[in-house]
PDB file of N, CA and C in Angstrom:
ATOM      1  N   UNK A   1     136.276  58.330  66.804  1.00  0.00           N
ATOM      2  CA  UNK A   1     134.964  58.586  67.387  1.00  0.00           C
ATOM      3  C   UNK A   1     133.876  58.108  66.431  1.00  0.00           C
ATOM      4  N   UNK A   2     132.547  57.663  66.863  1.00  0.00           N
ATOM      5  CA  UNK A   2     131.449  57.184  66.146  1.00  0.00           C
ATOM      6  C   UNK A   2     130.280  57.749  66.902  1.00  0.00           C
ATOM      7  N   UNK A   3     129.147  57.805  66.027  1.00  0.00           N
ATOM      8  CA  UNK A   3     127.724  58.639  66.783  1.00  0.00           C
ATOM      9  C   UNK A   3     126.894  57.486  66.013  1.00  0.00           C
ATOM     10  N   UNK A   4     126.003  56.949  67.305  1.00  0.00           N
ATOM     11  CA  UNK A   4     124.986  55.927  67.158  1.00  0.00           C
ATOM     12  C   UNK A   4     123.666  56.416  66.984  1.00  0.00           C
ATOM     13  N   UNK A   5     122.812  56.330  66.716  1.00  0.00           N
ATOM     14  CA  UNK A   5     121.234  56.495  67.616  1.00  0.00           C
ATOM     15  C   UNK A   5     120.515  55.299  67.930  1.00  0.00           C
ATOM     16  N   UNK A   6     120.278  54.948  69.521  1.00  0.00           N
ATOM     17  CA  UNK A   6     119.951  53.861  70.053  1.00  0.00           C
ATOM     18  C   UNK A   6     118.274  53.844  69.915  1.00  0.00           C
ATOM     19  N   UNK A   7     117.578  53.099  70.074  1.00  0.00           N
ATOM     20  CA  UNK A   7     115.909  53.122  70.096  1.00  0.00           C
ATOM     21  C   UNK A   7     115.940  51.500  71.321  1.00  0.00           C
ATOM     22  N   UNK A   8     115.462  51.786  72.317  1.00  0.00           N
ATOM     23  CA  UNK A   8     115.121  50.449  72.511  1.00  0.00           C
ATOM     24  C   UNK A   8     113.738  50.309  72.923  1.00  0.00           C
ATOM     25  N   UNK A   9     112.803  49.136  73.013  1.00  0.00           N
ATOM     26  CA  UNK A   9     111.747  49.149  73.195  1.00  0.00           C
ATOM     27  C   UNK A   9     111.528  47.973  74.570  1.00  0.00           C
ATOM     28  N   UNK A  10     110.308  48.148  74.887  1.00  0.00           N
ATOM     29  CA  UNK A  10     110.442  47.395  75.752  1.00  0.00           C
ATOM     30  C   UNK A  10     109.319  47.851  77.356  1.00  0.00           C
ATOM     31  N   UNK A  11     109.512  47.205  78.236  1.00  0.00           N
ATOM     32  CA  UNK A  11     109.074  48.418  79.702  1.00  0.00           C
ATOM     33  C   UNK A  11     110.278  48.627  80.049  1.00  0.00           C
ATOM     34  N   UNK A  12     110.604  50.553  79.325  1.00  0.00           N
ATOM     35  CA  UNK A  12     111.707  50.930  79.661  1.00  0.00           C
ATOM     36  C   UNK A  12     111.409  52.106  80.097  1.00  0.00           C
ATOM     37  N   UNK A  13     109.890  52.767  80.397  1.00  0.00           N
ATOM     38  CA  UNK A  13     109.633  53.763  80.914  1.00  0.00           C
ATOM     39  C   UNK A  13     109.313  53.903  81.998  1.00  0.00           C
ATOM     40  N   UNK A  14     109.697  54.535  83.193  1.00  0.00           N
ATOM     41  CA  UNK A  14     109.217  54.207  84.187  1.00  0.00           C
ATOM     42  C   UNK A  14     109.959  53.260  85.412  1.00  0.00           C
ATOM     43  N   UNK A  15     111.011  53.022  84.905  1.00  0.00           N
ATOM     44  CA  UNK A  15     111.792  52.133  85.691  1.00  0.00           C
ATOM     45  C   UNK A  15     113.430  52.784  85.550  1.00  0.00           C
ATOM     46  N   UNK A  16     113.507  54.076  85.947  1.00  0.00           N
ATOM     47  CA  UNK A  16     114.752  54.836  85.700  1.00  0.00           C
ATOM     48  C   UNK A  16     115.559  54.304  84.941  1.00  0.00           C
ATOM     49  N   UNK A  17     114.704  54.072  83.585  1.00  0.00           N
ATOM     50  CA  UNK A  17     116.068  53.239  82.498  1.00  0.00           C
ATOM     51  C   UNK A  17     116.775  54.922  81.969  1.00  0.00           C
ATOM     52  N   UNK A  18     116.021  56.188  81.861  1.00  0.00           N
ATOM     53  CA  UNK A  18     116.962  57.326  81.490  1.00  0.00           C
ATOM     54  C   UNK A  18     118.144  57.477  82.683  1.00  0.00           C
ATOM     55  N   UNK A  19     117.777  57.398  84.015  1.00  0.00           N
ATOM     56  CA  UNK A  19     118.963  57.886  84.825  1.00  0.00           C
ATOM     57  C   UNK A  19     119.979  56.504  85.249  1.00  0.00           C
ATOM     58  N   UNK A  20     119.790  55.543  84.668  1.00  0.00           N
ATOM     59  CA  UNK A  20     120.554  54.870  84.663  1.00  0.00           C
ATOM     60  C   UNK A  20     121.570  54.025  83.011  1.00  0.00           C
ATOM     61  N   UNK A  21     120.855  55.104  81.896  1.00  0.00           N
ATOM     62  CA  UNK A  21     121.714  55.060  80.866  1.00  0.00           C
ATOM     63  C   UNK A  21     122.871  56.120  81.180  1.00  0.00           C
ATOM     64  N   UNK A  22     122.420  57.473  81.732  1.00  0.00           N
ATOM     65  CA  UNK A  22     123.321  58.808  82.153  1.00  0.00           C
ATOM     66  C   UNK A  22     123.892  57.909  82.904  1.00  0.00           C
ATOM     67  N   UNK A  23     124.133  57.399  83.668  1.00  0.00           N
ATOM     68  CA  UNK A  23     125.220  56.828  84.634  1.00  0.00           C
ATOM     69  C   UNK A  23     126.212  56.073  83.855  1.00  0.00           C
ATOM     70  N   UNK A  24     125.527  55.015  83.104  1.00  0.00           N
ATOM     71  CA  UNK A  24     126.426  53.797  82.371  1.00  0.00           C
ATOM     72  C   UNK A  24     127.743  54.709  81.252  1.00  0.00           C
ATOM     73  N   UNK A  25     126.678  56.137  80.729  1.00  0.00           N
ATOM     74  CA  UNK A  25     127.041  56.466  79.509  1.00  0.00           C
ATOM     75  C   UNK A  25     128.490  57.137  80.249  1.00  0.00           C
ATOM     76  N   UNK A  26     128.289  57.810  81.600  1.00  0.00           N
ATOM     77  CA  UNK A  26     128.891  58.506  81.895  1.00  0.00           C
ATOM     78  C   UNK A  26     130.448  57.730  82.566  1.00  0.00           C
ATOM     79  N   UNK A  27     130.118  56.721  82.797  1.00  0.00           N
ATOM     80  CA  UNK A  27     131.079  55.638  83.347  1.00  0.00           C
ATOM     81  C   UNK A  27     131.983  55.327  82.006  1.00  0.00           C
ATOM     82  N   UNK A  28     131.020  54.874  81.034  1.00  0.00           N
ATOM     83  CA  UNK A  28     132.077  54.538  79.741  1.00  0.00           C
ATOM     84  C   UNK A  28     132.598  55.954  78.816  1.00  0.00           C
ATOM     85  N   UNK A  29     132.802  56.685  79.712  1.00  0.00           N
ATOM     86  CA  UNK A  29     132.884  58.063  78.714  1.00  0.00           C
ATOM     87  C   UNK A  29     132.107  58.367  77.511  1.00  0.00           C
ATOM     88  N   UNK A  30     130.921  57.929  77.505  1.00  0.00           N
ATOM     89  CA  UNK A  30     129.817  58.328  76.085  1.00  0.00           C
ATOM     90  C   UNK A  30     129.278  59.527  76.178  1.00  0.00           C
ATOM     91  N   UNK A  31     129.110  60.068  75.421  1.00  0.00           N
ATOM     92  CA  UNK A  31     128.574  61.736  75.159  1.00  0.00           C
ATOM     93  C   UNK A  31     127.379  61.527  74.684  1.00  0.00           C
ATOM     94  N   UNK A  32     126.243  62.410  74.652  1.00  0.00           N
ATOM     95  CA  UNK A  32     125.224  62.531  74.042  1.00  0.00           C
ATOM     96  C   UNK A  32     124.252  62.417  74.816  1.00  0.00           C
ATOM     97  N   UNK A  33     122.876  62.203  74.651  1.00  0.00           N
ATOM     98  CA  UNK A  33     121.447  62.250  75.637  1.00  0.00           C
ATOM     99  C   UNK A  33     120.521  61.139  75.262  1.00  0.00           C
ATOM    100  N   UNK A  34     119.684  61.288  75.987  1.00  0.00           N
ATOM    101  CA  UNK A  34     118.816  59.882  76.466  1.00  0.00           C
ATOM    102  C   UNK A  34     117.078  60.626  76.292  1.00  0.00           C
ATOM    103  N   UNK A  35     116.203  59.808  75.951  1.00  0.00           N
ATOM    104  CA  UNK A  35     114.869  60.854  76.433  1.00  0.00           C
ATOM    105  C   UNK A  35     113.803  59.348  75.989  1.00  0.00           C
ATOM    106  N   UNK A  36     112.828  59.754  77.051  1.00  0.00           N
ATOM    107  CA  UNK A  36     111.497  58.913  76.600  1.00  0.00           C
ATOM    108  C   UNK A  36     110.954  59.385  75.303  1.00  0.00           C
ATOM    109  N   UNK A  37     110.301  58.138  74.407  1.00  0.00           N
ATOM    110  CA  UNK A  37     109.502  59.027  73.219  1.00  0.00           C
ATOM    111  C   UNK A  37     108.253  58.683  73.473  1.00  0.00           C
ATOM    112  N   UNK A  38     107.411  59.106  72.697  1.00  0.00           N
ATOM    113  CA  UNK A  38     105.649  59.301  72.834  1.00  0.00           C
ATOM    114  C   UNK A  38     105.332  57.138  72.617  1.00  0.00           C
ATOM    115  N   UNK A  39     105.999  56.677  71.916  1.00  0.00           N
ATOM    116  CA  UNK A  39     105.673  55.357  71.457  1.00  0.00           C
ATOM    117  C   UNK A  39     105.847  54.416  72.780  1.00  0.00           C
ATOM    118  N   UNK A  40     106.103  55.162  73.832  1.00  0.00           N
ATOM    119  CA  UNK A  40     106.934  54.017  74.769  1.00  0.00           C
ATOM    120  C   UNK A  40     108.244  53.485  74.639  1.00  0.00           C
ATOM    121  N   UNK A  41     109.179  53.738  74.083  1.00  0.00           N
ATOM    122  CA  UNK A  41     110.242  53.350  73.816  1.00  0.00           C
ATOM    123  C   UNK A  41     110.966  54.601  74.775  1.00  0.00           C
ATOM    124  N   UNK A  42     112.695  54.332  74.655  1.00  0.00           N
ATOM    125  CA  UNK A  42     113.409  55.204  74.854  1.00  0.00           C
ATOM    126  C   UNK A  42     114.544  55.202  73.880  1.00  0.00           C
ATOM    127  N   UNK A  43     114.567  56.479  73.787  1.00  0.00           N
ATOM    128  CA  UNK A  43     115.719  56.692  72.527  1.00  0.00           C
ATOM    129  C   UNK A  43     117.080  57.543  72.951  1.00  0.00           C
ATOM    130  N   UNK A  44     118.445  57.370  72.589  1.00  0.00           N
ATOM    131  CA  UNK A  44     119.120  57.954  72.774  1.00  0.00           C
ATOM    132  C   UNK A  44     120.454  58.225  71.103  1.00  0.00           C
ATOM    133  N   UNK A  45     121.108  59.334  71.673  1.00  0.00           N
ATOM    134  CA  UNK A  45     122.045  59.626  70.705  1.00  0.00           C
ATOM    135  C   UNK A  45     123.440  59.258  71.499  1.00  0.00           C
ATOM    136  N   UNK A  46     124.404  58.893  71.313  1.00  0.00           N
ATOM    137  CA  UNK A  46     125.885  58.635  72.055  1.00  0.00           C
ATOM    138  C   UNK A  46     126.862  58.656  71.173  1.00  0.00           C
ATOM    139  N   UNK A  47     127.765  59.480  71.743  1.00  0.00           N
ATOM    140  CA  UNK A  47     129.439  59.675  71.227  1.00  0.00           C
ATOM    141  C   UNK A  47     130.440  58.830  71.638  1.00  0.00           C
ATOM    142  N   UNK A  48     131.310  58.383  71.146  1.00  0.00           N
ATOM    143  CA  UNK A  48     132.448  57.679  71.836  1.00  0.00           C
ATOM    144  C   UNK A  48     132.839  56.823  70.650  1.00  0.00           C
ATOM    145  N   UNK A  49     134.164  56.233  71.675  1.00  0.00           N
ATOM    146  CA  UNK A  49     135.136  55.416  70.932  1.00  0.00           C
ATOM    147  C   UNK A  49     134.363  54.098  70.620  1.00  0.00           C
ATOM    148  N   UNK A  50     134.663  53.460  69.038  1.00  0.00           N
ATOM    149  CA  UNK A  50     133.757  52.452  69.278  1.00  0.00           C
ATOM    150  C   UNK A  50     133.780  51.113  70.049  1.00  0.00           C
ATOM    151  N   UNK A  51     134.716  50.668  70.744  1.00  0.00           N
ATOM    152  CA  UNK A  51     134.730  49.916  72.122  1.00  0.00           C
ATOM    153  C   UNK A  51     134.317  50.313  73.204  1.00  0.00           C
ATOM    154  N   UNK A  52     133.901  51.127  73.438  1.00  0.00           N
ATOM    155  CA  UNK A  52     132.943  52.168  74.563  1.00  0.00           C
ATOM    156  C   UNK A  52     131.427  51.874  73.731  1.00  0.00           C
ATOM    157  N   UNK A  53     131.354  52.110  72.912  1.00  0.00           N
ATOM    158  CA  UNK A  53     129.606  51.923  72.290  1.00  0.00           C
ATOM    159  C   UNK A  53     129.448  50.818  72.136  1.00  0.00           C
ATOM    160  N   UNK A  54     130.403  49.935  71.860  1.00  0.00           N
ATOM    161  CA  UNK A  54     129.349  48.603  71.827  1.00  0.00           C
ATOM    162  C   UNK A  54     129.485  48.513  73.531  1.00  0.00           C
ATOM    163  N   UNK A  55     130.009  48.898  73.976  1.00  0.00           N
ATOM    164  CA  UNK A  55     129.716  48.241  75.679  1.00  0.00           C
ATOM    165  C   UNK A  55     128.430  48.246  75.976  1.00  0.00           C
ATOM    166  N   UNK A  56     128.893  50.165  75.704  1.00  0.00           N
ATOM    167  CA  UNK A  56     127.192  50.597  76.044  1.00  0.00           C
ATOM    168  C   UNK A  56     126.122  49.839  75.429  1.00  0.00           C
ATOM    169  N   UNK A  57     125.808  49.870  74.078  1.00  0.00           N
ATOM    170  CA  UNK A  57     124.975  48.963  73.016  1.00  0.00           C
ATOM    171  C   UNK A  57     124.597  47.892  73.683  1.00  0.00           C
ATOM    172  N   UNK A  58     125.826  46.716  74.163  1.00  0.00           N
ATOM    173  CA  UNK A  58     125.494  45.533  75.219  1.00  0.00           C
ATOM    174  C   UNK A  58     124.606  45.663  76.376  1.00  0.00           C
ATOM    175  N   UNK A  59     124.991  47.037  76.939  1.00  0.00           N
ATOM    176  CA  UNK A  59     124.316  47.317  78.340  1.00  0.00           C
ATOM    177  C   UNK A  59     122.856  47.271  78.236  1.00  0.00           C
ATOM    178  N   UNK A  60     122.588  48.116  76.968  1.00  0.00           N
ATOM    179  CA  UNK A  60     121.408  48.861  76.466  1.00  0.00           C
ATOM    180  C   UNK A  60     120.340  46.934  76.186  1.00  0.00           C
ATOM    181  N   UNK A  61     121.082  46.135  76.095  1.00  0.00           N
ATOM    182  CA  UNK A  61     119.862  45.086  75.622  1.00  0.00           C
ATOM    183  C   UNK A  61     119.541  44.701  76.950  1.00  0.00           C
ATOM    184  N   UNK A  62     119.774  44.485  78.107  1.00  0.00           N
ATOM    185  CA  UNK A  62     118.956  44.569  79.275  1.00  0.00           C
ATOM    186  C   UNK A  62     118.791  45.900  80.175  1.00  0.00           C
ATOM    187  N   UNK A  63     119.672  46.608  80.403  1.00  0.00           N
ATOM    188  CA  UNK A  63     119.298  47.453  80.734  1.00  0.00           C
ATOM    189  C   UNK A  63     119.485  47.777  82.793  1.00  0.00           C
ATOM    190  N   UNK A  64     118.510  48.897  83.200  1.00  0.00           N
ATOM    191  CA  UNK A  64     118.495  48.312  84.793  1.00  0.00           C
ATOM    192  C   UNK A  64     117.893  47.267  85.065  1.00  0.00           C
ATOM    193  N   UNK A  65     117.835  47.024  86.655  1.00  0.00           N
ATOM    194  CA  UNK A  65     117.214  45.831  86.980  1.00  0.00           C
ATOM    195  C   UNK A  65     115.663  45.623  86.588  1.00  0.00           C
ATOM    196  N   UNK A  66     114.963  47.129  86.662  1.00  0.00           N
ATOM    197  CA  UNK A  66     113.225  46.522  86.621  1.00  0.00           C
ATOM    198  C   UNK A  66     112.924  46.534  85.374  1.00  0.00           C
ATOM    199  N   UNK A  67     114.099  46.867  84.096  1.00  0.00           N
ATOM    200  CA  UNK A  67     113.249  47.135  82.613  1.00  0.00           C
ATOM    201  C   UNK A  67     113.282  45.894  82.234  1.00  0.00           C
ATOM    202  N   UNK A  68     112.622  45.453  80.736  1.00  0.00           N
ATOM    203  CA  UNK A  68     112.414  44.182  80.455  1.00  0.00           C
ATOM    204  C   UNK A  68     112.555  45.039  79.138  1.00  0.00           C
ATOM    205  N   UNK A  69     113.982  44.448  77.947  1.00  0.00           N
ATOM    206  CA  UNK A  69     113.818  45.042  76.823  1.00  0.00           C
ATOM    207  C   UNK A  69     113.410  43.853  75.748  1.00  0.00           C
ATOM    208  N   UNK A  70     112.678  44.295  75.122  1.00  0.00           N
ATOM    209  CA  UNK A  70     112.599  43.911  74.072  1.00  0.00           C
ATOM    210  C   UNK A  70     113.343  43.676  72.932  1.00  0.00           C
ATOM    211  N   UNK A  71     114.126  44.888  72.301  1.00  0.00           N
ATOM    212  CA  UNK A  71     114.346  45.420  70.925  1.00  0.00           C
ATOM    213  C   UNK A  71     115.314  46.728  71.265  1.00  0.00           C
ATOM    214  N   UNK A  72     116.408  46.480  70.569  1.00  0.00           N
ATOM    215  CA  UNK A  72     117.144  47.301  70.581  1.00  0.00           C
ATOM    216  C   UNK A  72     117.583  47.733  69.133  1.00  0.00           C
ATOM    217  N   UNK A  73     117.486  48.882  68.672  1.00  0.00           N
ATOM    218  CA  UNK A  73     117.665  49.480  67.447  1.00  0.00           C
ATOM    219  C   UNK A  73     118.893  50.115  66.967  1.00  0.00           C
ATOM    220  N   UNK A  74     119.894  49.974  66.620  1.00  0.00           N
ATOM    221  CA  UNK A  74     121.000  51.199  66.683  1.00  0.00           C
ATOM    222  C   UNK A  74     121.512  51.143  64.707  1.00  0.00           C
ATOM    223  N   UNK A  75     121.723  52.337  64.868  1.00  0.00           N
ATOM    224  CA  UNK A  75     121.770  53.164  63.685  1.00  0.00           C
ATOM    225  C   UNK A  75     122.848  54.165  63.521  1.00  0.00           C
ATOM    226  N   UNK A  76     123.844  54.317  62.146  1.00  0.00           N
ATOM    227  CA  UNK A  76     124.494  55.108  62.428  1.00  0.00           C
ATOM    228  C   UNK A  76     124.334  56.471  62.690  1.00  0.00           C
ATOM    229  N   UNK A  77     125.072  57.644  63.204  1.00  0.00           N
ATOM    230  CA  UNK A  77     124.706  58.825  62.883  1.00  0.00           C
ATOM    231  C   UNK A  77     126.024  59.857  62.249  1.00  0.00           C
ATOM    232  N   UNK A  78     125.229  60.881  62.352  1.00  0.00           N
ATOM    233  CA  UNK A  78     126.979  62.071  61.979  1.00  0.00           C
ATOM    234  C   UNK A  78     127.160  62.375  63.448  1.00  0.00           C
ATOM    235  N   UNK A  79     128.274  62.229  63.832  1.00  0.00           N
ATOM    236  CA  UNK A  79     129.013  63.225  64.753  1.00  0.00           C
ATOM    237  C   UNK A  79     128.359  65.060  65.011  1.00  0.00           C
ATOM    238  N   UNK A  80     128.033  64.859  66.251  1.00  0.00           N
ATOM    239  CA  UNK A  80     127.645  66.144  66.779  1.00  0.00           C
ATOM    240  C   UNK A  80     128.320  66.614  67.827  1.00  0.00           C
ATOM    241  N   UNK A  81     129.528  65.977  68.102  1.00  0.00           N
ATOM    242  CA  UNK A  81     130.686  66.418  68.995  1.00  0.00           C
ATOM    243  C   UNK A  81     130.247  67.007  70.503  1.00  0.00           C
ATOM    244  N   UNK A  82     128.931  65.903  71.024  1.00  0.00           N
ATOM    245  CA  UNK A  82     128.534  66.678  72.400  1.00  0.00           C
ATOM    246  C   UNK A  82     129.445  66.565  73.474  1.00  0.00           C
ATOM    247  N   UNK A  83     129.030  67.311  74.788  1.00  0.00           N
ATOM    248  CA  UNK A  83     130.246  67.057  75.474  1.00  0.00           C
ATOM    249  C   UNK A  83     130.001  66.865  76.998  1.00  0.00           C
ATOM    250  N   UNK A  84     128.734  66.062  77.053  1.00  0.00           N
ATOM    251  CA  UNK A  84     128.027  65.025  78.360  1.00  0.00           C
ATOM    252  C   UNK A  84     127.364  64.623  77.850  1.00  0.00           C
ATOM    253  N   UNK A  85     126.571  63.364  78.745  1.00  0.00           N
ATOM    254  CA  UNK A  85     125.733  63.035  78.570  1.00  0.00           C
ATOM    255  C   UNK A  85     124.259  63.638  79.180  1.00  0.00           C
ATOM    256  N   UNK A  86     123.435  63.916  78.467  1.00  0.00           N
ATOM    257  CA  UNK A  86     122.018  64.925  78.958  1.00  0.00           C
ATOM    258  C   UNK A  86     121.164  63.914  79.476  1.00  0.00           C
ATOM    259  N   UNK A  87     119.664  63.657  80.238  1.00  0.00           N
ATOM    260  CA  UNK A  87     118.597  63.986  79.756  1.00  0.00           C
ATOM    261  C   UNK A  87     118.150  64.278  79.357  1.00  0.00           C
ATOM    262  N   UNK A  88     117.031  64.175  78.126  1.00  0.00           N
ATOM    263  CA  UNK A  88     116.411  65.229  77.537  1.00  0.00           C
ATOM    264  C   UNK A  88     114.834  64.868  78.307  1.00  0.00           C
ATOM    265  N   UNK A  89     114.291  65.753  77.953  1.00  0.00           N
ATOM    266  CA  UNK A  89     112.566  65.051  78.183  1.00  0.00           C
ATOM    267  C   UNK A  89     111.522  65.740  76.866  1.00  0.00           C
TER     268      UNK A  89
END
Protein backbone atom coordinates (compact mmCIF):
# COMPACT_ATOMS: atom_id res chain seq x y z
CA UNK A 1 0.00 0.00 0.00
CA UNK A 2 1.13 3.76 -0.67
CA UNK A 3 -0.66 7.22 0.43
CA UNK A 4 -0.28 10.10 -2.14
CA UNK A 5 -1.54 13.69 -1.76
CA UNK A 6 -2.79 14.84 -5.17
CA UNK A 7 -3.17 18.89 -5.79
CA UNK A 8 -4.32 19.55 -9.23
CA UNK A 9 -4.92 22.90 -10.65
CA UNK A 10 -6.66 23.98 -13.31
CA UNK A 11 -10.83 24.69 -14.08
CA UNK A 12 -11.44 21.89 -11.84
CA UNK A 13 -14.10 23.52 -9.80
CA UNK A 14 -17.27 23.44 -10.81
CA UNK A 15 -17.31 20.87 -13.37
CA UNK A 16 -17.99 17.72 -10.98
CA UNK A 17 -14.24 17.00 -11.06
CA UNK A 18 -14.94 15.91 -6.95
CA UNK A 19 -17.82 13.42 -7.92
CA UNK A 20 -16.14 12.13 -10.60
CA UNK A 21 -12.65 11.50 -8.80
CA UNK A 22 -15.13 9.42 -6.01
CA UNK A 23 -16.19 7.37 -8.90
CA UNK A 24 -12.69 6.75 -10.67
CA UNK A 25 -11.18 6.31 -7.03
CA UNK A 26 -13.87 3.98 -6.26
CA UNK A 27 -13.59 1.86 -9.51
CA UNK A 28 -9.75 1.47 -8.95
CA UNK A 29 -10.20 0.52 -5.34
CA UNK A 30 -8.47 3.89 -3.92
CA UNK A 31 -9.29 4.96 -0.42
CA UNK A 32 -9.18 8.35 0.83
CA UNK A 33 -11.09 11.88 -0.05
CA UNK A 34 -11.25 14.56 -2.50
CA UNK A 35 -12.27 18.38 -1.55
CA UNK A 36 -12.14 21.85 -3.32
CA UNK A 37 -9.50 24.28 -1.72
CA UNK A 38 -9.90 28.11 -1.24
CA UNK A 39 -6.99 28.61 -4.20
CA UNK A 40 -9.17 27.02 -6.86
CA UNK A 41 -7.50 23.94 -7.10
CA UNK A 42 -8.70 20.52 -5.93
CA UNK A 43 -6.89 18.43 -3.62
CA UNK A 44 -7.09 14.94 -2.65
CA UNK A 45 -5.49 12.20 -0.29
CA UNK A 46 -5.65 8.30 -1.83
CA UNK A 47 -4.78 4.83 -0.59
CA UNK A 48 -3.98 1.94 -2.70
CA UNK A 49 -1.78 -0.39 -4.39
CA UNK A 50 0.73 1.45 -6.33
CA UNK A 51 -0.57 0.30 -9.86
CA UNK A 52 -3.99 1.54 -8.86
CA UNK A 53 -2.40 5.17 -8.04
CA UNK A 54 -0.62 5.77 -10.83
CA UNK A 55 -3.84 4.90 -12.83
CA UNK A 56 -5.57 7.14 -10.82
CA UNK A 57 -2.54 9.89 -10.95
CA UNK A 58 -2.96 9.36 -15.00
CA UNK A 59 -6.69 9.94 -14.73
CA UNK A 60 -6.15 12.93 -12.48
CA UNK A 61 -4.04 14.90 -15.49
CA UNK A 62 -7.22 15.33 -17.52
CA UNK A 63 -9.69 14.54 -15.56
CA UNK A 64 -13.80 14.70 -16.53
CA UNK A 65 -14.90 15.87 -19.69
CA UNK A 66 -15.52 19.80 -18.85
CA UNK A 67 -12.21 20.28 -16.56
CA UNK A 68 -9.16 21.65 -18.28
CA UNK A 69 -6.07 20.70 -15.95
CA UNK A 70 -3.33 22.38 -15.76
CA UNK A 71 -0.89 20.96 -13.07
CA UNK A 72 -0.93 18.09 -11.27
CA UNK A 73 1.02 17.83 -7.95
CA UNK A 74 1.51 14.50 -6.13
CA UNK A 75 3.47 13.99 -3.07
CA UNK A 76 4.20 11.31 -0.82
CA UNK A 77 2.25 10.73 2.33
CA UNK A 78 2.04 8.34 5.61
CA UNK A 79 -0.59 5.85 5.42
CA UNK A 80 -3.85 6.67 7.19
CA UNK A 81 -5.45 3.34 6.43
CA UNK A 82 -8.94 4.97 5.23
CA UNK A 83 -11.57 2.82 4.21
CA UNK A 84 -13.63 4.78 1.16
CA UNK A 85 -13.34 7.18 -0.68
CA UNK A 86 -15.09 10.63 0.91
CA UNK A 87 -15.96 13.97 -0.23
CA UNK A 88 -14.86 16.34 1.89
CA UNK A 89 -15.99 20.05 1.51
Amino acid sequence: MKSVHIKVQGIVQGVFFRKHTQLKATELGITGWVRNSSDGSVEMEAEALSENLIAFINWCHHGPERAVVNKVEVTDSALKNFTSFEIRR
